[in-house]
N, C-alpha and C. Protein backbone atom coordinates (compact mmCIF):
# COMPACT_ATOMS: atom_id res chain seq x y z
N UNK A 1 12.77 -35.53 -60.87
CA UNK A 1 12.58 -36.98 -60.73
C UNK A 1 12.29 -37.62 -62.08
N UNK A 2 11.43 -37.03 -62.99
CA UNK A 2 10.87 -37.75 -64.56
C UNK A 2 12.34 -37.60 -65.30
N UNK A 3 12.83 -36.75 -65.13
CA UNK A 3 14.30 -36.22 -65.66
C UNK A 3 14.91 -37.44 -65.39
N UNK A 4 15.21 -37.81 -64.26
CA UNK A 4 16.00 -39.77 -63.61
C UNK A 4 15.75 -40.48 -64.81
N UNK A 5 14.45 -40.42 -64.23
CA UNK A 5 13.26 -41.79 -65.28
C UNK A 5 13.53 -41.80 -66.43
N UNK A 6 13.45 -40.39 -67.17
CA UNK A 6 13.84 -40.86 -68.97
C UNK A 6 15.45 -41.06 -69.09
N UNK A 7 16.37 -40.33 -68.11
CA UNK A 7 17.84 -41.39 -68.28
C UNK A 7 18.40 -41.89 -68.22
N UNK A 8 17.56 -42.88 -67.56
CA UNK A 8 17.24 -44.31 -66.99
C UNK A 8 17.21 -45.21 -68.19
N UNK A 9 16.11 -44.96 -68.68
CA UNK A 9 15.19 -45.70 -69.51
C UNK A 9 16.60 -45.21 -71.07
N UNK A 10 16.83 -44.24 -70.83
CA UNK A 10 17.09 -43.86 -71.99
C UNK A 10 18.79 -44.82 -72.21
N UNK A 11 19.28 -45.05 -71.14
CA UNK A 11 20.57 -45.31 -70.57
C UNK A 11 20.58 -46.93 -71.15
N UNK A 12 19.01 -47.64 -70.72
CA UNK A 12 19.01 -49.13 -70.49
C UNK A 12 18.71 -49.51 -72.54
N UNK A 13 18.10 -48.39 -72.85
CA UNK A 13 17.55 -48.60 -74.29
C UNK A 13 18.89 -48.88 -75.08
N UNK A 14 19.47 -47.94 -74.89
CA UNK A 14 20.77 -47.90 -75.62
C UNK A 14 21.65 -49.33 -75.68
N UNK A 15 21.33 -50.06 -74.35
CA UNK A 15 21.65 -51.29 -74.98
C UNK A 15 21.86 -52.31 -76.11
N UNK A 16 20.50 -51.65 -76.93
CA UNK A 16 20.64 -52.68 -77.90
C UNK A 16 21.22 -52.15 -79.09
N UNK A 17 22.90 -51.47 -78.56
CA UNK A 17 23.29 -51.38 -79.81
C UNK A 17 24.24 -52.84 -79.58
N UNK A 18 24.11 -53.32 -78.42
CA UNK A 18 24.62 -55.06 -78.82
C UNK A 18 23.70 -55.86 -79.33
N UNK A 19 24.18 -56.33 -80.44
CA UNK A 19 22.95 -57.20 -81.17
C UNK A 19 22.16 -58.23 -80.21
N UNK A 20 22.75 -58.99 -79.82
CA UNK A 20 22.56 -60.27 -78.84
C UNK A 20 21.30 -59.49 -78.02
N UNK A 21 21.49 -58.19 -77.19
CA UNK A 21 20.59 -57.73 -76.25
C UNK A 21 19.33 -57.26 -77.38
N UNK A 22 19.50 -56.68 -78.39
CA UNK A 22 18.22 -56.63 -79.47
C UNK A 22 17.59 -57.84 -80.04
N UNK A 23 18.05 -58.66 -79.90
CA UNK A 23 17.39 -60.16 -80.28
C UNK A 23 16.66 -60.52 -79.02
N UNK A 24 17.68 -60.71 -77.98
CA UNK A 24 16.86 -61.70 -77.16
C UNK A 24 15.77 -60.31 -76.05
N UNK A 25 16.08 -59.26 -76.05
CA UNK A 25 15.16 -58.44 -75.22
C UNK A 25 13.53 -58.79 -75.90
N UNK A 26 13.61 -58.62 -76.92
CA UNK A 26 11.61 -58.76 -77.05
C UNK A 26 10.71 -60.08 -77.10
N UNK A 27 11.97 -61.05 -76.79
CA UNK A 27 11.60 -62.47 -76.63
C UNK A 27 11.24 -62.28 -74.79
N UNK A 28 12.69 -61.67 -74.24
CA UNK A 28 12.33 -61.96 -73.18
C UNK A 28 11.04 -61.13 -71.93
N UNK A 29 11.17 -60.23 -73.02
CA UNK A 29 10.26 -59.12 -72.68
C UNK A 29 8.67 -59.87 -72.04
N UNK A 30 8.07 -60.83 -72.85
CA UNK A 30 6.91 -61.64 -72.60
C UNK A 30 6.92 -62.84 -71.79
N UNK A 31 7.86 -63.67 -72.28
CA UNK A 31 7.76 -65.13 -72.19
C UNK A 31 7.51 -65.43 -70.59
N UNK A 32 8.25 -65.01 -69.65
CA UNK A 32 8.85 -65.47 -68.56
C UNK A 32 7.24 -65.41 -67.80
N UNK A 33 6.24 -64.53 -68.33
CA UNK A 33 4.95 -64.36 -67.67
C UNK A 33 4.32 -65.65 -67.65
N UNK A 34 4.40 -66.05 -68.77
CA UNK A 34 3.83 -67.67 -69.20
C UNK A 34 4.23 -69.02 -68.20
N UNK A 35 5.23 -68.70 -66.93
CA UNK A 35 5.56 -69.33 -66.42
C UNK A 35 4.58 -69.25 -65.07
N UNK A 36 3.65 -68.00 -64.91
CA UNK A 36 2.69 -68.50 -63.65
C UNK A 36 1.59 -69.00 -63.91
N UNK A 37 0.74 -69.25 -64.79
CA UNK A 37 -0.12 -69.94 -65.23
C UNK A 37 0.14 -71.70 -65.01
N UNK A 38 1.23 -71.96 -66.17
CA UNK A 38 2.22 -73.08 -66.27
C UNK A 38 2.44 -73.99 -64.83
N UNK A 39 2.58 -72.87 -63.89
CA UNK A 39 3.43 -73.42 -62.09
C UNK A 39 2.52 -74.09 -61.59
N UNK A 40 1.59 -72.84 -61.61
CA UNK A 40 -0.35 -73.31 -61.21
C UNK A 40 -0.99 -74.03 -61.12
N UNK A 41 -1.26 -74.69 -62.51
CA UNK A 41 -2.11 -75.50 -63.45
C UNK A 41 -0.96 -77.03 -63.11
N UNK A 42 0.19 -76.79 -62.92
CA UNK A 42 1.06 -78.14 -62.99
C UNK A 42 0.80 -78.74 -61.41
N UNK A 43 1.27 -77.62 -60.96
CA UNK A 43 1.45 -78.19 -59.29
C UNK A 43 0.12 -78.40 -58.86
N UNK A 44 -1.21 -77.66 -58.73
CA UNK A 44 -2.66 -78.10 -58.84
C UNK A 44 -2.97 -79.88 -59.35
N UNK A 45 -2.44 -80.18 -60.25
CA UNK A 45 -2.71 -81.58 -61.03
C UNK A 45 -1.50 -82.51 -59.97
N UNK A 46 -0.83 -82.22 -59.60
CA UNK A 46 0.41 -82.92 -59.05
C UNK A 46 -0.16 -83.49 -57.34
N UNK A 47 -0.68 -82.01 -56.86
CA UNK A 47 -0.81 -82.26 -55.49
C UNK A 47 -2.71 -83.12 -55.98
N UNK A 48 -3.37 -82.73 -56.63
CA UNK A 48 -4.43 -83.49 -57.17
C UNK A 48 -4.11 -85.39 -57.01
N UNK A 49 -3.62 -85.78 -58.05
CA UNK A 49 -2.99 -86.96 -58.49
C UNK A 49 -2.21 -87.44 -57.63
N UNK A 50 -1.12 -87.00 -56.40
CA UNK A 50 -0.08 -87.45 -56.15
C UNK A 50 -0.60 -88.64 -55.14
N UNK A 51 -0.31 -89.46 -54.78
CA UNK A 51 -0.31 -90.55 -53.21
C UNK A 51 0.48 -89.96 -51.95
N UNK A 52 1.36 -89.21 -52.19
CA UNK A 52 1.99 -88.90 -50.93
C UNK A 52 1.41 -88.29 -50.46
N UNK A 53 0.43 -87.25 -50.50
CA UNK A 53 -0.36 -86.23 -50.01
C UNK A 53 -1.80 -87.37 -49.08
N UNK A 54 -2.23 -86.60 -47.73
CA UNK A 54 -3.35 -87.02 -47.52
C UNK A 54 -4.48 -86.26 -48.00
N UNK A 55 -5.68 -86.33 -48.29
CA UNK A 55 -6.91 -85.82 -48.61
C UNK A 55 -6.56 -84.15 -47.85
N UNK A 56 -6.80 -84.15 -46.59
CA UNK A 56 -6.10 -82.34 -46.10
C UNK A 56 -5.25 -82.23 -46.29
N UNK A 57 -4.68 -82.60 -46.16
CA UNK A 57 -2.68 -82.28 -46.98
C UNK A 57 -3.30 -81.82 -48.53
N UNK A 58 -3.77 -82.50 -49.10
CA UNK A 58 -3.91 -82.32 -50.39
C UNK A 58 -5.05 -80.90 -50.46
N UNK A 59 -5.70 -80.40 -49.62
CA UNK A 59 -6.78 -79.62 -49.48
C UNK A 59 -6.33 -78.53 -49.20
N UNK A 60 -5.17 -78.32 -48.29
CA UNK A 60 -4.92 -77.20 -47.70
C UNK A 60 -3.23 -76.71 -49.04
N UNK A 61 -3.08 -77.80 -49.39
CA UNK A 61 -2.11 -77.18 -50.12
C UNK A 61 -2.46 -76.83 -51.58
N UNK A 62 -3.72 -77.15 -52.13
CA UNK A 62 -4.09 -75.97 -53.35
C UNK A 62 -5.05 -75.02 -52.67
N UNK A 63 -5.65 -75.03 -51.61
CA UNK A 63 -6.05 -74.12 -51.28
C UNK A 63 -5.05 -72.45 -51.45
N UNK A 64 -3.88 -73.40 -51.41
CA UNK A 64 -2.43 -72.34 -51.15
C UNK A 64 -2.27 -71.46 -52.56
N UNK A 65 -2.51 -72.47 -53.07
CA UNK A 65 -2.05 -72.15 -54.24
C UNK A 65 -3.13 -70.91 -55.41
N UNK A 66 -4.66 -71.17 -54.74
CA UNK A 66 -5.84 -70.28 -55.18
C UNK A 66 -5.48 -69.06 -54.42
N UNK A 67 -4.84 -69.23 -53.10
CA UNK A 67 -4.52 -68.00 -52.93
C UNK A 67 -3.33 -66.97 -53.70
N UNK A 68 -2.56 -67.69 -54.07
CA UNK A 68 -1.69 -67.53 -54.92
C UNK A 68 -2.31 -66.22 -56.39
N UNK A 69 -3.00 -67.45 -56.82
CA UNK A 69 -3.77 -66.74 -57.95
C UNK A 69 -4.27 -65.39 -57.85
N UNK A 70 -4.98 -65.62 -56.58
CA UNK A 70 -6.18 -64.79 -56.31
C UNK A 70 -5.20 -63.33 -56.34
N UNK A 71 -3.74 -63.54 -55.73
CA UNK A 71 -2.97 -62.65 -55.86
C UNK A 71 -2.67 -61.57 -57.17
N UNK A 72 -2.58 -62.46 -58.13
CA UNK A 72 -2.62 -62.03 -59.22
C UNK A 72 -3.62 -61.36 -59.79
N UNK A 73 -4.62 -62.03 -59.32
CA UNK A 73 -5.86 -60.76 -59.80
C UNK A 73 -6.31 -60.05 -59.08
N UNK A 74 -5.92 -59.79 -57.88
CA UNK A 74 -6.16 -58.25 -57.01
C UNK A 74 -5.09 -57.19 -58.04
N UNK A 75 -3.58 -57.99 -57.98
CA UNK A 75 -2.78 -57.06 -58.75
C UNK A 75 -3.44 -56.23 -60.13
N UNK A 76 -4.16 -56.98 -60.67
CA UNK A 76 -4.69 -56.88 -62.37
C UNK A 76 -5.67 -55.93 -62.13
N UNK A 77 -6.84 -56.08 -61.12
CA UNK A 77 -8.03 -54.90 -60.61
C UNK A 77 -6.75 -53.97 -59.48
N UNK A 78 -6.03 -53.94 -59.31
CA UNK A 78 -5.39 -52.88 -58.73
C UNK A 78 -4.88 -51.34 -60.23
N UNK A 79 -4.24 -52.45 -61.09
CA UNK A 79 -3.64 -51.73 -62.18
C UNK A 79 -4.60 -51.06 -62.91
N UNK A 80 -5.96 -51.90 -63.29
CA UNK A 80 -6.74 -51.09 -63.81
C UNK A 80 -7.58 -50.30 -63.60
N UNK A 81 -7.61 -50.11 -62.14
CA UNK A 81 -8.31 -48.88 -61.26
C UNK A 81 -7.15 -48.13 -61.80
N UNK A 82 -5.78 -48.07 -61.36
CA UNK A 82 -5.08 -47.31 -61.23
C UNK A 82 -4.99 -46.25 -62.99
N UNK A 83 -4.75 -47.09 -63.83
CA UNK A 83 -4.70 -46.74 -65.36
C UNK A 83 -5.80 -46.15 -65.47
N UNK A 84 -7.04 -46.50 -64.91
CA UNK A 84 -8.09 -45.08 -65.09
C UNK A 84 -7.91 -43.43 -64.53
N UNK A 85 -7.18 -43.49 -63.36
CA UNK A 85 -6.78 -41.99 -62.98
C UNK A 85 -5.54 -41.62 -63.61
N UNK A 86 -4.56 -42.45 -63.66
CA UNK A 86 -3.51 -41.98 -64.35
C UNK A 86 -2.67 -42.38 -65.68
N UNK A 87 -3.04 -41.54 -66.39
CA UNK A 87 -2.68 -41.58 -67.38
C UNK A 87 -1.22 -41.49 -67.96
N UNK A 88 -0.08 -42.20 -68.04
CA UNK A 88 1.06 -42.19 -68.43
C UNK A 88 1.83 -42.72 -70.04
N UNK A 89 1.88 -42.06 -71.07
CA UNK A 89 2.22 -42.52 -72.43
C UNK A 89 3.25 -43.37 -72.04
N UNK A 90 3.23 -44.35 -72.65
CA UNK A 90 4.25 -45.44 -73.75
C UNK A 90 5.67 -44.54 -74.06
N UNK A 91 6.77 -45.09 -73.84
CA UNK A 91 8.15 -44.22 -73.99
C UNK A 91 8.16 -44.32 -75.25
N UNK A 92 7.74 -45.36 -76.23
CA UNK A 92 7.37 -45.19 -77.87
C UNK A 92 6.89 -43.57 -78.38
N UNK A 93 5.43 -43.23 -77.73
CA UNK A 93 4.49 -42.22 -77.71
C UNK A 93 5.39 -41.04 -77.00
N UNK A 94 5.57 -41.10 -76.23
CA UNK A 94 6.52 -39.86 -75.90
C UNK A 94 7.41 -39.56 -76.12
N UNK A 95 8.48 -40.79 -76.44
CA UNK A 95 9.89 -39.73 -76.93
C UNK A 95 9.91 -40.62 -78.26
N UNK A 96 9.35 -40.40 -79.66
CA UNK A 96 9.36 -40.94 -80.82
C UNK A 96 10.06 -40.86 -81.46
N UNK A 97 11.85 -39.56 -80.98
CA UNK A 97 12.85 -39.62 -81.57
C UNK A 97 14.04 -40.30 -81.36
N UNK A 98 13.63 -40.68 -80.00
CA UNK A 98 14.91 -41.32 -79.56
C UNK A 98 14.77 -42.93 -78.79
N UNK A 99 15.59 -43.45 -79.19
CA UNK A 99 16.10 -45.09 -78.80
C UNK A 99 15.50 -45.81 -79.80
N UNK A 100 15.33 -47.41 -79.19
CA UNK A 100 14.99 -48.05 -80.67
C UNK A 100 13.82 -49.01 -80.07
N UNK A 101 12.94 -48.99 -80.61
CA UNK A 101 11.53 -49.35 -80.35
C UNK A 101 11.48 -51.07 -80.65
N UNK A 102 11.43 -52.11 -79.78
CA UNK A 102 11.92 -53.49 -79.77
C UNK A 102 10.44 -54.45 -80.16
N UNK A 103 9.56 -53.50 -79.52
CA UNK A 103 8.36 -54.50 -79.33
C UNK A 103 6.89 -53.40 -79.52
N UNK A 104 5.83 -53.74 -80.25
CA UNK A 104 4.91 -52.85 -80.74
C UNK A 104 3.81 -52.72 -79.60
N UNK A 105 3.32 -52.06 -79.15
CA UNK A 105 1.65 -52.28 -78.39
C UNK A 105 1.17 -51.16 -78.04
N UNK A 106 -0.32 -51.82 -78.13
CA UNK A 106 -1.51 -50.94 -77.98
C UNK A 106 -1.12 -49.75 -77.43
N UNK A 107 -1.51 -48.53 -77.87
CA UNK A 107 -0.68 -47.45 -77.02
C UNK A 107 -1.77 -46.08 -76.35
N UNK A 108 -1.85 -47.81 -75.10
CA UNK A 108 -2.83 -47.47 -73.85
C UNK A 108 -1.78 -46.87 -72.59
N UNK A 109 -2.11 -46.76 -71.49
CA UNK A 109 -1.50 -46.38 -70.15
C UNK A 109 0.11 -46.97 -70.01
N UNK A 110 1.39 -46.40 -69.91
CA UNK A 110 2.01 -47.06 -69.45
C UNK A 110 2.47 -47.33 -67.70
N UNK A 111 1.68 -46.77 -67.23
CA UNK A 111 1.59 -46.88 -66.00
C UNK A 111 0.40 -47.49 -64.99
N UNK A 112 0.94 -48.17 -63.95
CA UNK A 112 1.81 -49.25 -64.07
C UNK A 112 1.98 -50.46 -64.69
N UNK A 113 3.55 -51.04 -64.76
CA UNK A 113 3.50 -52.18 -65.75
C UNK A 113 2.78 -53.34 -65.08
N UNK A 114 1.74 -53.91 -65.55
CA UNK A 114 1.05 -55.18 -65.37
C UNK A 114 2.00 -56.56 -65.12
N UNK A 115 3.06 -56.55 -66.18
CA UNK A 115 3.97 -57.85 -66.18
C UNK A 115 4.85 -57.07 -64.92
N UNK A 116 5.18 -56.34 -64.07
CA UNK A 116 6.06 -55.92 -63.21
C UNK A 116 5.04 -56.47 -61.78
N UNK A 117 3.72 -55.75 -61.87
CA UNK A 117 3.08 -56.02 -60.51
C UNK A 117 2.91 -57.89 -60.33
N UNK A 118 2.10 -58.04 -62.05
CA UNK A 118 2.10 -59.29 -61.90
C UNK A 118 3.12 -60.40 -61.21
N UNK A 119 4.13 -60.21 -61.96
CA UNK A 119 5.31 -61.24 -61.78
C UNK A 119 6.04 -60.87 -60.00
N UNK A 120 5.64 -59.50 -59.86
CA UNK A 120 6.30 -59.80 -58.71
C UNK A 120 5.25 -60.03 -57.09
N UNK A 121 4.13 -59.74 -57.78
CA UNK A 121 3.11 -59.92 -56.69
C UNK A 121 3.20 -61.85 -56.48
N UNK A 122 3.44 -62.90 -57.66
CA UNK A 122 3.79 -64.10 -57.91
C UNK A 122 4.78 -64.32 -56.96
N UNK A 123 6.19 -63.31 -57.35
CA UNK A 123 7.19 -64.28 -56.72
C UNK A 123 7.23 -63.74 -55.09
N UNK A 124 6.41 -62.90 -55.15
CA UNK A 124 6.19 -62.76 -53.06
C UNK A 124 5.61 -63.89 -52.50
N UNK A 125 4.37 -64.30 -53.27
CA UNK A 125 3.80 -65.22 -52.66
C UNK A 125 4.17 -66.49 -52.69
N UNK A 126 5.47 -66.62 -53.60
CA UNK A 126 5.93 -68.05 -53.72
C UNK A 126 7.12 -68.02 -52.63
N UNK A 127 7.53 -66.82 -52.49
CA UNK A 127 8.84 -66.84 -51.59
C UNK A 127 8.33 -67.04 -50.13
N UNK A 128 6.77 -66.17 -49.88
CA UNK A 128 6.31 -66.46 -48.82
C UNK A 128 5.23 -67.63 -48.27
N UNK A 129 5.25 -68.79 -49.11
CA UNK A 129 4.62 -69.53 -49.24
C UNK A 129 5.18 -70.91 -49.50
N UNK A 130 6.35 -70.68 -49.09
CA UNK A 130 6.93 -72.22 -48.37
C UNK A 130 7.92 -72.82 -50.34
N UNK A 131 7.57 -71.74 -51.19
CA UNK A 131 8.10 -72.06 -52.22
C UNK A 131 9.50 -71.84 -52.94
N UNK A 132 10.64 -71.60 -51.97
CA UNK A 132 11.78 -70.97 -51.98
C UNK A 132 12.77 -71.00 -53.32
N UNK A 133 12.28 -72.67 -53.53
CA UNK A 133 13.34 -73.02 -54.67
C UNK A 133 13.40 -72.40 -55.51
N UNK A 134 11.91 -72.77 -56.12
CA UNK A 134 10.75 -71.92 -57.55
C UNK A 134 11.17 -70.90 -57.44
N UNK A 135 10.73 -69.86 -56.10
CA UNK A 135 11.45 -68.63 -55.84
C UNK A 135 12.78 -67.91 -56.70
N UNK A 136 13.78 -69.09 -56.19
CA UNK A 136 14.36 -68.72 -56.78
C UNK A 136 15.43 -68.53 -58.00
N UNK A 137 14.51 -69.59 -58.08
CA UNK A 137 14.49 -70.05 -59.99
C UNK A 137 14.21 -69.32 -60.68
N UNK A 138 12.52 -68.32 -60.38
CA UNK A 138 11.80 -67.73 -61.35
C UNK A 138 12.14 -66.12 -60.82
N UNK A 139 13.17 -65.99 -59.99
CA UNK A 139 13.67 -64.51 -59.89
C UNK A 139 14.18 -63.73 -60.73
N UNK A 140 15.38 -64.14 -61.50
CA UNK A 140 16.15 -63.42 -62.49
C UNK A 140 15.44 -63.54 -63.74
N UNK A 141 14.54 -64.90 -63.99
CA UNK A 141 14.01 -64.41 -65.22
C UNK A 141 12.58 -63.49 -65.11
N UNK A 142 12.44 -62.94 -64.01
CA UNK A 142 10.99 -62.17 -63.04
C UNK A 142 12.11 -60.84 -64.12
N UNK A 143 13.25 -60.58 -63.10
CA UNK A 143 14.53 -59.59 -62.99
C UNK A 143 14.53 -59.05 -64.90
N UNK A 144 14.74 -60.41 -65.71
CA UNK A 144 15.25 -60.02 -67.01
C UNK A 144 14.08 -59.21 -67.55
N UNK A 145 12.92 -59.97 -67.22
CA UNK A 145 11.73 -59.55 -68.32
C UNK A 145 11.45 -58.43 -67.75
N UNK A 146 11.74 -57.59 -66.84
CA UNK A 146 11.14 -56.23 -66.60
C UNK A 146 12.44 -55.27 -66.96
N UNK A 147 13.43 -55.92 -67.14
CA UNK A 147 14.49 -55.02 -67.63
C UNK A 147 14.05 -54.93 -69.17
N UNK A 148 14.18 -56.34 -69.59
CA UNK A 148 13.88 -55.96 -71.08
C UNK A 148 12.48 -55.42 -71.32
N UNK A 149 11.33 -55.16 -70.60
CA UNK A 149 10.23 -54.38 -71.55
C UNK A 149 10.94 -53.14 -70.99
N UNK A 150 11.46 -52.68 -70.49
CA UNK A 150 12.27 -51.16 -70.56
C UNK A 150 13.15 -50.80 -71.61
N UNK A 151 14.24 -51.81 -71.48
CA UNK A 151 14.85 -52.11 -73.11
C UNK A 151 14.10 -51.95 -74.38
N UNK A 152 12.82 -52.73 -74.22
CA UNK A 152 12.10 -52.66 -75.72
C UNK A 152 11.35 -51.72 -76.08
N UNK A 153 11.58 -50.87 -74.87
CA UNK A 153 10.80 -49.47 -75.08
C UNK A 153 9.18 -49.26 -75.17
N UNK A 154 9.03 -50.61 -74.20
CA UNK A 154 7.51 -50.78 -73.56
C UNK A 154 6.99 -49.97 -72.21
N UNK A 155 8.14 -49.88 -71.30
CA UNK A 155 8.11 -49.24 -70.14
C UNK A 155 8.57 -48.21 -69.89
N UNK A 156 8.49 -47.05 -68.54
CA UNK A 156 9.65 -46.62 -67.99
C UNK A 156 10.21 -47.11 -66.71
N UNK A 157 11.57 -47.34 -66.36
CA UNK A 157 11.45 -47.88 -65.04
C UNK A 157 10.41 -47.33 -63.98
N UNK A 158 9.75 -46.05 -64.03
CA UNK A 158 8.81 -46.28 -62.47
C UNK A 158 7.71 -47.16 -62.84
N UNK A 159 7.47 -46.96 -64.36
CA UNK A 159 6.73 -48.25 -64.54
C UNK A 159 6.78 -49.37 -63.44
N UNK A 160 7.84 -50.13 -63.59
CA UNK A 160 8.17 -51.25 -63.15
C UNK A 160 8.49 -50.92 -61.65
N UNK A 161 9.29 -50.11 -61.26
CA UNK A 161 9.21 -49.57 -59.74
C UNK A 161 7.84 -49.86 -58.66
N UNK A 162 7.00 -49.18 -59.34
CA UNK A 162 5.95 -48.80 -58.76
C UNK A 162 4.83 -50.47 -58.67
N UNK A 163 5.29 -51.12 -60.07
CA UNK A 163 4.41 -51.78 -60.61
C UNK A 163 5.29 -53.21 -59.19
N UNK A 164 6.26 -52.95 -58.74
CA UNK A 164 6.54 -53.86 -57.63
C UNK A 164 6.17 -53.86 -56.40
N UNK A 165 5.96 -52.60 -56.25
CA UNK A 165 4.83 -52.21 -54.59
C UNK A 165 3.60 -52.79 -54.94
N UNK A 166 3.12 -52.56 -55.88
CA UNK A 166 1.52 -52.75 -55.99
C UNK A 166 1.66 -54.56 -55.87
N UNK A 167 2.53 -55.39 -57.01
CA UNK A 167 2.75 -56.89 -56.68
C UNK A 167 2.43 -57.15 -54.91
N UNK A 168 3.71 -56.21 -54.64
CA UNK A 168 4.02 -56.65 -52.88
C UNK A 168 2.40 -56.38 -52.11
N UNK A 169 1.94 -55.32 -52.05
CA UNK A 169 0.39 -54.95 -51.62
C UNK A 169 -0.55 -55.74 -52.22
N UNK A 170 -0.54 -56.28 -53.01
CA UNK A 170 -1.53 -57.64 -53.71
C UNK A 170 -1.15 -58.74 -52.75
N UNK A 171 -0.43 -59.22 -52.59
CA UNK A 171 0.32 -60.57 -52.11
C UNK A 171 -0.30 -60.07 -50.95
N UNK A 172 0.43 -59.18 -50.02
CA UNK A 172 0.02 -59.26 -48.69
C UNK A 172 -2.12 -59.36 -48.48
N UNK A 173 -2.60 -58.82 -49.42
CA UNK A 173 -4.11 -58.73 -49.29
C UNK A 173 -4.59 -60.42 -49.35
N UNK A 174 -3.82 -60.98 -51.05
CA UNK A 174 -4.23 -62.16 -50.99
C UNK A 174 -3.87 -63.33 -50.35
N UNK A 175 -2.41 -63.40 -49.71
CA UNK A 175 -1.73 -64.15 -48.98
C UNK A 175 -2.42 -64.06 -46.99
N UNK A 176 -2.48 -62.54 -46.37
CA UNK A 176 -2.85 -62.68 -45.35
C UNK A 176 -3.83 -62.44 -45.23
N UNK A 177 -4.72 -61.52 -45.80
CA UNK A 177 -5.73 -61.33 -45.39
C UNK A 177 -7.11 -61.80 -46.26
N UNK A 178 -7.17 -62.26 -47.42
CA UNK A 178 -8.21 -63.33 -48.17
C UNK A 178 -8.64 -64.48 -47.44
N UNK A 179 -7.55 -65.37 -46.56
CA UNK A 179 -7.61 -66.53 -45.69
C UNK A 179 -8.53 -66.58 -44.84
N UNK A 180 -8.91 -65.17 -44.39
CA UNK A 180 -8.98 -65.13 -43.10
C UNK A 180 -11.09 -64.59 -43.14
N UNK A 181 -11.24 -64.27 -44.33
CA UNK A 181 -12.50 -64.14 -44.80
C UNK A 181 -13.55 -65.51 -45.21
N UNK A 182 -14.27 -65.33 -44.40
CA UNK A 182 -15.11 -66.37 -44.53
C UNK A 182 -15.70 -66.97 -45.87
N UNK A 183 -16.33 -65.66 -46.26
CA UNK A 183 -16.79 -65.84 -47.98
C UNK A 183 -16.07 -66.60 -48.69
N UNK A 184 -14.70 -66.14 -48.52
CA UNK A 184 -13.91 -67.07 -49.63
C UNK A 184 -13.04 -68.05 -49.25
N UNK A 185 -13.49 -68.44 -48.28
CA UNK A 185 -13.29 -69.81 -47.89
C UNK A 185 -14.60 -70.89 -48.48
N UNK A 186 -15.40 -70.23 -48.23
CA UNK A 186 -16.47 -70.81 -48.52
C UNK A 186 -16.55 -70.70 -50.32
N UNK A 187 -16.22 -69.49 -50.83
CA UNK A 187 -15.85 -70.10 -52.19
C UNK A 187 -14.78 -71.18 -53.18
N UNK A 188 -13.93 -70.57 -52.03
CA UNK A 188 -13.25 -71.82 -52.52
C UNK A 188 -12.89 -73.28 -52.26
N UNK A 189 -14.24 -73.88 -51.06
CA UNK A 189 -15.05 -75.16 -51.05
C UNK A 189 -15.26 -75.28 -52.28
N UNK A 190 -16.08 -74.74 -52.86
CA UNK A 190 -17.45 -74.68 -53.56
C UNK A 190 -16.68 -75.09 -55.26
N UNK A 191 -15.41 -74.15 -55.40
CA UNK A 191 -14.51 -74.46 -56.35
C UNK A 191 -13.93 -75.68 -56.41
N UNK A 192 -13.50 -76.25 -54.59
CA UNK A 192 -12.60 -77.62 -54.85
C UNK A 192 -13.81 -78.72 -54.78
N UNK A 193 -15.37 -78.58 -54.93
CA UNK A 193 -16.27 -79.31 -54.63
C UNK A 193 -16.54 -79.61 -55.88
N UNK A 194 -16.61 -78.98 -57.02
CA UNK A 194 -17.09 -79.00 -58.59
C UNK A 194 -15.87 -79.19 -58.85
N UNK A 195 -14.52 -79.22 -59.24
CA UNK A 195 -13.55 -79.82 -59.71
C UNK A 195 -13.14 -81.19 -59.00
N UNK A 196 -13.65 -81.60 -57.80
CA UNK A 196 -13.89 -82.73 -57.31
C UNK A 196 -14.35 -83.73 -58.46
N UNK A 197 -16.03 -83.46 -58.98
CA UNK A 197 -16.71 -84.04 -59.43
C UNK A 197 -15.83 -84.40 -61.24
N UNK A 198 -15.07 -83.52 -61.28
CA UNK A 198 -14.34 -84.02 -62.46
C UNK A 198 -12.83 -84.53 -62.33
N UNK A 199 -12.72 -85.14 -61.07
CA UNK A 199 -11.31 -85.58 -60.88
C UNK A 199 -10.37 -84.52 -60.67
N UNK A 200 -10.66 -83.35 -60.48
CA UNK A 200 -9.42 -82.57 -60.55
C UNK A 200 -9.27 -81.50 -58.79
């Protein structure tokens, strides 16, 4: 099976003997992450500010959206439980003779990829959360950036494999079953009660 994995990885690296794919892979390798923060923070201020919304209309639909988040950081405490038992080198660190190294980093756990669980634990909850369009807007560039940190010789694909179950198992924790807990309902009053007091 690891045998697959490195000629996989080894198969997708080789890409960049087209220039075009060595330029734009370590751009795209990051960027596309910067787009759930961005979605968040915009649509939060929108449904905030807007007139068309009523006061619960407006309540229940960032409520939606904290769940959203909250998604993202089960994924983040999922990965870093996980990176404490298992230990997996950087395809940099392990195979240092072969392919071509696109993008530099810390050379901690590569298992699992964070931007893989992240981004896709995101686009579950947007697909399952009434957000189809976005969906599927922010799919292929979800799609590019986990191809290219494989390309840049940041990942291995189970990296990213694996790092999409864990997304999907985040989403379902924070999407169905966070709602349904009292506590954090009650925290996240308490959140839309103090951003109240500052207009937001």
């Amino acid at each position: 099976m690891w045998d697959y994995n490195v000629q996989l990885f080894q198969f997708l690296n080789e890409l960049t003997r087209f220039e075009i794919i060595e330029v734009l892979a370590p751009k795209t390798a990051d960027l596309p992450i910067f787009f759930l923060p961005l979605f968040l923070t915009s649509l939060w201020l929108y449904y905030n500010f807007s007139k068309k919304y009523k006061n619960e209309e407006k309540k229940h639909l960032r409520e939606n959206l904290m769940f959203i988040f909250y998604s993202c950081v089960i994924v983040i405490i999922f990965s870093t439980i996980i990176k404490s038992f298992i230990d997996i080198d950087r395809p940099e660190t392990a195979i240092s003779e072969a392919g071509k190294l696109l993008l530099y980093k810390i050379p901690e756990s590569s298992f699992p990829s964070d931007h893989a669980s992240v981004s896709f634990a995101f686009l579950t909850a947007l697909l399952l959360s009434n957000y189809k369009k976005v969906f599927w807007a922010f799919l292929p560039f979800v799609i590019l950036m986990n191809m290219s940190r494989i390309i840049s010789w940041v990942h291995w694909p189970t990296d990213v494999i694996w790092g999409l179950m864990i997304g999907i198992l985040a989403w379902y924790i924070g999407i169905n079953i966070l709602p349904k807990i009292k506590f954090v309902k009650n925290i996240n009053s308490f959140i839309m009660k103090v951003l109240s007091y500052i207009k937001l």
